[in-house]
Protein backbone atom coordinates (compact mmCIF):
# COMPACT_ATOMS: atom_id res chain seq x y z
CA UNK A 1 99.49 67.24 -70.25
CA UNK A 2 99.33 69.67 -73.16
CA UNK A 3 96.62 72.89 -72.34
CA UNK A 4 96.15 71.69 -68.56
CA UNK A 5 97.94 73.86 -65.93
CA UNK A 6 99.30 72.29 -62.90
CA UNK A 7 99.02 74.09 -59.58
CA UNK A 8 102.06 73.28 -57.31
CA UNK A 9 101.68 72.33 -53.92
CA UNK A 10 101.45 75.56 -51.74
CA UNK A 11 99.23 77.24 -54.35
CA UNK A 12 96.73 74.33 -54.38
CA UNK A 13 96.52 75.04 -50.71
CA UNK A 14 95.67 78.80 -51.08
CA UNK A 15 93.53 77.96 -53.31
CA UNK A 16 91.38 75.44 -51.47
CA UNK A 17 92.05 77.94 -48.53
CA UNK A 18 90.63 80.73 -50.53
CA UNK A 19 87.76 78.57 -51.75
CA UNK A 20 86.62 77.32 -47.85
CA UNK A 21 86.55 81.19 -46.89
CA UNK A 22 83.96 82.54 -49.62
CA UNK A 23 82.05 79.59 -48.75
CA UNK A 24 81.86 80.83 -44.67
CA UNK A 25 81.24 84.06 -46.09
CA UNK A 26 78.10 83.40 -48.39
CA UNK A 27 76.74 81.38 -45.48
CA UNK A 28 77.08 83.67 -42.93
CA UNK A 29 75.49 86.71 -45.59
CA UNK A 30 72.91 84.26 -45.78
CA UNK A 31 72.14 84.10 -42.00
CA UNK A 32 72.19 87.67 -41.57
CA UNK A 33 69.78 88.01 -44.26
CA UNK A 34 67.34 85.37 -42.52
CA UNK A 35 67.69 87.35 -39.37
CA UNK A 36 67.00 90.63 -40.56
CA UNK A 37 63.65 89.32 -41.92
CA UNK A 38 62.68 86.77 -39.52
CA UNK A 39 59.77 87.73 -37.89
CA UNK A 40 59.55 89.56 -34.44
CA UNK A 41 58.68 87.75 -30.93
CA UNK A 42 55.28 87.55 -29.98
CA UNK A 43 54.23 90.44 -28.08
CA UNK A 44 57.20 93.11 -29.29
CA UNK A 45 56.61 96.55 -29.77
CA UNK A 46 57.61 95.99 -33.39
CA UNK A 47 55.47 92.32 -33.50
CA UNK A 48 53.46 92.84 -36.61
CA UNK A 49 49.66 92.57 -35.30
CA UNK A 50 46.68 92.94 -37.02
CA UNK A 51 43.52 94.69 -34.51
CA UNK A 52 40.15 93.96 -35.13
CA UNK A 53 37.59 95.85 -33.57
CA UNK A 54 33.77 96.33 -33.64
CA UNK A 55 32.74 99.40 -32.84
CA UNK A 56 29.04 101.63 -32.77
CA UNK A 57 28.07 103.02 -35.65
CA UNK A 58 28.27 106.35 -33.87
CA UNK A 59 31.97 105.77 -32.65
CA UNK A 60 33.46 106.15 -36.53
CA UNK A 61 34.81 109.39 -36.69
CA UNK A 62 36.08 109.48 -32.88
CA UNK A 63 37.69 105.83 -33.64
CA UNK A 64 38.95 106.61 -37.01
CA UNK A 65 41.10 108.63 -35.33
CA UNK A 66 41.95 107.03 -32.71
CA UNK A 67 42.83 103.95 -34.35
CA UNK A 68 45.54 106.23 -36.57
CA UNK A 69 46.87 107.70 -33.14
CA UNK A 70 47.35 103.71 -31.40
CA UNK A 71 48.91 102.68 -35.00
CA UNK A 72 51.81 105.92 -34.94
CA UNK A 73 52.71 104.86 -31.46
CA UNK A 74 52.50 100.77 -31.50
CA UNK A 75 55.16 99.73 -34.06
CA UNK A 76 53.60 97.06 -36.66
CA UNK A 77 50.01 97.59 -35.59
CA UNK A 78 47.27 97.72 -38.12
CA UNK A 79 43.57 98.63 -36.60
CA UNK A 80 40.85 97.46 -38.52
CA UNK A 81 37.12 98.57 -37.62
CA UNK A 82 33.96 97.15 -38.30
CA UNK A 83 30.94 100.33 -37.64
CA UNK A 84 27.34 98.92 -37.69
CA UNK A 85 24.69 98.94 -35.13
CA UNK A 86 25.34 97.56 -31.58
CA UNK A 87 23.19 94.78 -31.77
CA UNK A 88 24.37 93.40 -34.57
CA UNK A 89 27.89 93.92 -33.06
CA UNK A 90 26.79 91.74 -30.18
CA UNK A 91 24.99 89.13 -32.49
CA UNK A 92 28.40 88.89 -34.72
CA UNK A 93 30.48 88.43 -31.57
CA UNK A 94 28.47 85.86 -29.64
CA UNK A 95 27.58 83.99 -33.29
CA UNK A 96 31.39 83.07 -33.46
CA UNK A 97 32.83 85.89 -35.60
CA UNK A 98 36.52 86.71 -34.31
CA UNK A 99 37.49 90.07 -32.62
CA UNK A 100 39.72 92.19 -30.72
CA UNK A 101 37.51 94.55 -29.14
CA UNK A 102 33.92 95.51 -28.78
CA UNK A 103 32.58 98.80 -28.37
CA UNK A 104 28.98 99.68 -27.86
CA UNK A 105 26.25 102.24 -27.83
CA UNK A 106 24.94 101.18 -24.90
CA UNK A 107 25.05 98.80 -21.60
CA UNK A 108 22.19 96.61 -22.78
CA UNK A 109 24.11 95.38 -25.39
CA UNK A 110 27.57 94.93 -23.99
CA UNK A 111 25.48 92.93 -20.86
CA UNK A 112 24.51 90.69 -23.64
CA UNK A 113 28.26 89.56 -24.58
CA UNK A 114 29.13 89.78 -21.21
CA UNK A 115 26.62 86.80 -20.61
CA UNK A 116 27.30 84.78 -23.39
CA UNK A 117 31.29 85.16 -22.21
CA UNK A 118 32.04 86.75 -25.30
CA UNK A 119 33.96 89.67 -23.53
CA UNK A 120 36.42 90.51 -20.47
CA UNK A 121 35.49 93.36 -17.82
CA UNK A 122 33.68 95.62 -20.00
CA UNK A 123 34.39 99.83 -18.70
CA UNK A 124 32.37 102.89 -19.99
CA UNK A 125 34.35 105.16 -21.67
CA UNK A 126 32.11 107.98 -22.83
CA UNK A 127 28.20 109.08 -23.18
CA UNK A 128 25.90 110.35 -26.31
CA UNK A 129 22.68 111.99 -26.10
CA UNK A 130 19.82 112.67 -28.84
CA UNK A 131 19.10 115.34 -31.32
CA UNK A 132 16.49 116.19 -33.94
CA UNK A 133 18.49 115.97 -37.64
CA UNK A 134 16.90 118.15 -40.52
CA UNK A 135 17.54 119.70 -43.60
CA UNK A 136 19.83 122.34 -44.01
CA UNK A 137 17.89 125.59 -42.59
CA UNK A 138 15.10 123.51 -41.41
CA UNK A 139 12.43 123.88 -43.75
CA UNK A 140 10.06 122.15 -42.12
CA UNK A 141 10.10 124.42 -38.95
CA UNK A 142 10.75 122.05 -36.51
CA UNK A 143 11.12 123.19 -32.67
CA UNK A 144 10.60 120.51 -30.24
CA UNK A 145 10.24 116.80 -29.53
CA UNK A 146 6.37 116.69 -29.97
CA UNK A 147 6.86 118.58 -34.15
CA UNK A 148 7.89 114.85 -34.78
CA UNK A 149 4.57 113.64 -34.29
CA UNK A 150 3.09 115.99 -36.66
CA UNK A 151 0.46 114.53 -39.90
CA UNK A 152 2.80 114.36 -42.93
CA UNK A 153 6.21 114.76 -41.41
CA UNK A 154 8.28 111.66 -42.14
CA UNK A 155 10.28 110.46 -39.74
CA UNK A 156 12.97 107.99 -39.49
CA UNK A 157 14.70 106.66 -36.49
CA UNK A 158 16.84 103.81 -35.34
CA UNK A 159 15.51 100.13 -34.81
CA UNK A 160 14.14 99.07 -31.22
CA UNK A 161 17.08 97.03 -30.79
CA UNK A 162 19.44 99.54 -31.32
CA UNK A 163 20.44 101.74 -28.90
CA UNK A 164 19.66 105.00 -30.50
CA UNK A 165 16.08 103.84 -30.95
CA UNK A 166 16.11 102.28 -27.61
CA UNK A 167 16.69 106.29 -26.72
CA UNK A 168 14.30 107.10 -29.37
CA UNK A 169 11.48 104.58 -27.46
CA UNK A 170 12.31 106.18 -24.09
CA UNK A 171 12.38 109.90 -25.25
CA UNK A 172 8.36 109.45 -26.78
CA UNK A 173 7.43 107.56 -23.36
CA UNK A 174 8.58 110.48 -21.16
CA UNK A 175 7.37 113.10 -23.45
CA UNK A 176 4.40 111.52 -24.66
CA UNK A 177 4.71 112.06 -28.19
CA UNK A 178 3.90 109.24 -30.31
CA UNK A 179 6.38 108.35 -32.70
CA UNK A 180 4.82 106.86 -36.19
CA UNK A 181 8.42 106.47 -38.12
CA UNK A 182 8.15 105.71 -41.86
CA UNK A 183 11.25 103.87 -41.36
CA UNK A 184 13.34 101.94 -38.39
CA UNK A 185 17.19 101.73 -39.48
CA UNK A 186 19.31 99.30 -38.15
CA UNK A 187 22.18 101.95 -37.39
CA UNK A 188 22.20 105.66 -36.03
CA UNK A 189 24.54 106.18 -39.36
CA UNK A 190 21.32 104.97 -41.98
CA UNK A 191 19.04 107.62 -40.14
CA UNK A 192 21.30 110.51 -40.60
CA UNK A 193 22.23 109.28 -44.11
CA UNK A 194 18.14 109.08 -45.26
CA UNK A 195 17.38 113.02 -43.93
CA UNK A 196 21.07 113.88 -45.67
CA UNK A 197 19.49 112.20 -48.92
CA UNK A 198 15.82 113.78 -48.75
CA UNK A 199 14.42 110.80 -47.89
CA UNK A 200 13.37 111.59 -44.82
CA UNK A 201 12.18 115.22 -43.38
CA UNK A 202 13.82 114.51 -39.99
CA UNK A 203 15.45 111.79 -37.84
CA UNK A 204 16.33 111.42 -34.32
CA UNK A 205 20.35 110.76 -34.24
CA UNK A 206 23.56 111.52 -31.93
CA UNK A 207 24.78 114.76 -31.13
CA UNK A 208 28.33 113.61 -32.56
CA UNK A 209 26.34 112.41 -35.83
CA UNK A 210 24.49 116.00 -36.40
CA UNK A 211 27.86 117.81 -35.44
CA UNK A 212 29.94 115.17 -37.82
CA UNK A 213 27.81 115.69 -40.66
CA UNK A 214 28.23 119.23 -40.33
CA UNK A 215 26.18 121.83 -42.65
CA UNK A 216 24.64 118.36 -44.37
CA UNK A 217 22.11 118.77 -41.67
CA UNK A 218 20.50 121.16 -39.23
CA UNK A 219 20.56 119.80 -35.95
CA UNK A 220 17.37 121.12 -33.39
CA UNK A 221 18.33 120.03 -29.74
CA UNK A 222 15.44 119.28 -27.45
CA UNK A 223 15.66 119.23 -23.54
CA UNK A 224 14.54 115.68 -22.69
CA UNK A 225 17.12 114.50 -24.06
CA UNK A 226 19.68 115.41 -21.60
CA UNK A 227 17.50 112.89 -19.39
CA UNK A 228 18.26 110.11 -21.44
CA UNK A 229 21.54 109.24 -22.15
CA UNK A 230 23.86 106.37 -23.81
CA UNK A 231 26.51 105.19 -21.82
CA UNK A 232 29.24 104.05 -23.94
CA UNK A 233 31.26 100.21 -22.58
CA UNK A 234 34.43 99.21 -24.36
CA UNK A 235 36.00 95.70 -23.74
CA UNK A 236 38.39 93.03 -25.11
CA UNK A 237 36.88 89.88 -26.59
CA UNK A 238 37.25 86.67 -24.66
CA UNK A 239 38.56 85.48 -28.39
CA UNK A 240 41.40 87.66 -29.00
CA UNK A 241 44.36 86.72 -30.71
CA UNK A 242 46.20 89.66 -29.63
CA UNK A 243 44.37 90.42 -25.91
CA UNK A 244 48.16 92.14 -24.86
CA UNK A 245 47.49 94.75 -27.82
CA UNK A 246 43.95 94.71 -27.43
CA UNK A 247 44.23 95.99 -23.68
CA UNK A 248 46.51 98.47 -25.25
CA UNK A 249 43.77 99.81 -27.48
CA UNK A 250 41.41 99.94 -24.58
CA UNK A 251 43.43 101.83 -22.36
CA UNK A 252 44.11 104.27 -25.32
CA UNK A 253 40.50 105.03 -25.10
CA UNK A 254 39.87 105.72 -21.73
CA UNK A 255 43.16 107.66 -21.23
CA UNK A 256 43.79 111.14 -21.80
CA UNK A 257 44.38 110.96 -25.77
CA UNK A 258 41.31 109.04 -26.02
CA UNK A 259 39.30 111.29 -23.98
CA UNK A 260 40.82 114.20 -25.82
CA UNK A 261 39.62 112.87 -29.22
CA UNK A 262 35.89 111.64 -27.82
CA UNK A 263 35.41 114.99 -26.61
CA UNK A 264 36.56 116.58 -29.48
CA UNK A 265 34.02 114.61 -31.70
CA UNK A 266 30.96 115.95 -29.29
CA UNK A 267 31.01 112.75 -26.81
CA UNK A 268 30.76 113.64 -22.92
CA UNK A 269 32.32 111.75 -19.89
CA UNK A 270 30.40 108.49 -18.72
């Protein structure tokens, strides 16, 4: 008995009473704790989704920026891009690799997903047409569409596959200037980068590429061009994981904020 203290009836109750209640209470902190970081329902505003979309070469800046817009106004929503040339966009897609969206260059390669059932009801969404890409100040004096053609002038232009060198292909037929390239890139973005690095004395890019890369370049327009232009097709991916938020993104590109943007970055209506 000595050192031991021995709680009377009532006060062994209170206690046990007492007890019982911080018990209910820790549980029920707990519960509130799980809720407030459980995550949110499939398809909320404030769902946490992660956007994956493959998009032209020639669509970075324009997209950049559009991505940042669509992520400030859909709570949780991270856009990721992937720029490279349209065909290999297409080759990714159909090959298995997993995607939101698909934007490309041209309508040759969107048909090309389209029939492999690799995306749903493609739309164009905006058009591109060549330019002639120099150095700063043009140094080598060139004019028109037929200088390319000229003995020592090395030229570098997109790939066959790709749609600026598809463009590329049609502007020589119509003209009929021969094109001898020292180099065929696999994305309008390698072409402009080789004349920006001297490795090249001209190249045959986008209108939004010469007026992105600003006084890197001197950009020397030539009229056949407005004959041949890329139309631009945007569509979500039969494999989607998020085709709700994906639509989302697509309508943010053809709307008015989209077009706004596009415009901005030198692209023309479809």
């Amino acid at each position: 008995m000595t050192g031991r203290r021995i709680l009377g009836p009532l006060k062994l109750l209170s206690a046990v009473l007492l007890a019982g209640s911080l018990a209910m209470s820790g549980c029920g902190s707990r519960t509130a704790s799980q809720d407030s970081t459980a995550a949110p329902s499939p398809g909320s505003d404030s769902a946490a989704v992660r956007l994956h979309v493959l998009a032209a070469a020639s669509l970075r800046k324009a997209f950049t920026e559009i991505g940042k817009s669509f992520e400030s106004t859909h709570a949780g929503t991270t856009v990721e891009f992937t720029f490279a040339g349209s065909s290999d966009l297409v080759t990714q897609l159909t090959q298995g690799a997993q995607a939101d969206v698909l934007a490309t260059a041209d309508s040759a390669n969107m048909d090309k997903a389209w029939k492999a059932h690799s995306v749903i009801n493609p739309v164009d969404f905006a058009a591109n047409t060549l330019t002639i890409v120099v150095a700063p100040g043009n140094p080598k004096d060139i004019v028109a569409f037929g200088d390319l053609a000229r003995p020592g002038l090395d030229l570098v232009v997109c790939a066959p596959q790709v749609p600026c060198g598809a463009a590329a292909a049609t502007a020589s037929k119509e003209t009929g200037v021969p094109l001898n390239p020292v180099s065929e890139e696999s994305s309008v973005t390698d072409v402009l980068n080789k004349v920006i690095a001297g490795q090249a004395d001209a190249g045959l890019v986008y209108v939004t590429d010469a007026k992105a890369a600003g006084d890197k370049v001197t950009a020397v327009a030539f009229p056949e061009a407005q004959s041949i232009v890329n139309t631009y097709p945007i569509a979500v991916t039969a494999n989607s994981r998020n085709p709700e938020r994906a639509n989302q993104f697509v309508e943010t590109v053809t709307g008015d904020a989209g077009h706004k943007i596009l415009a901005a970055a030198g692209f023309s209506a479809p």
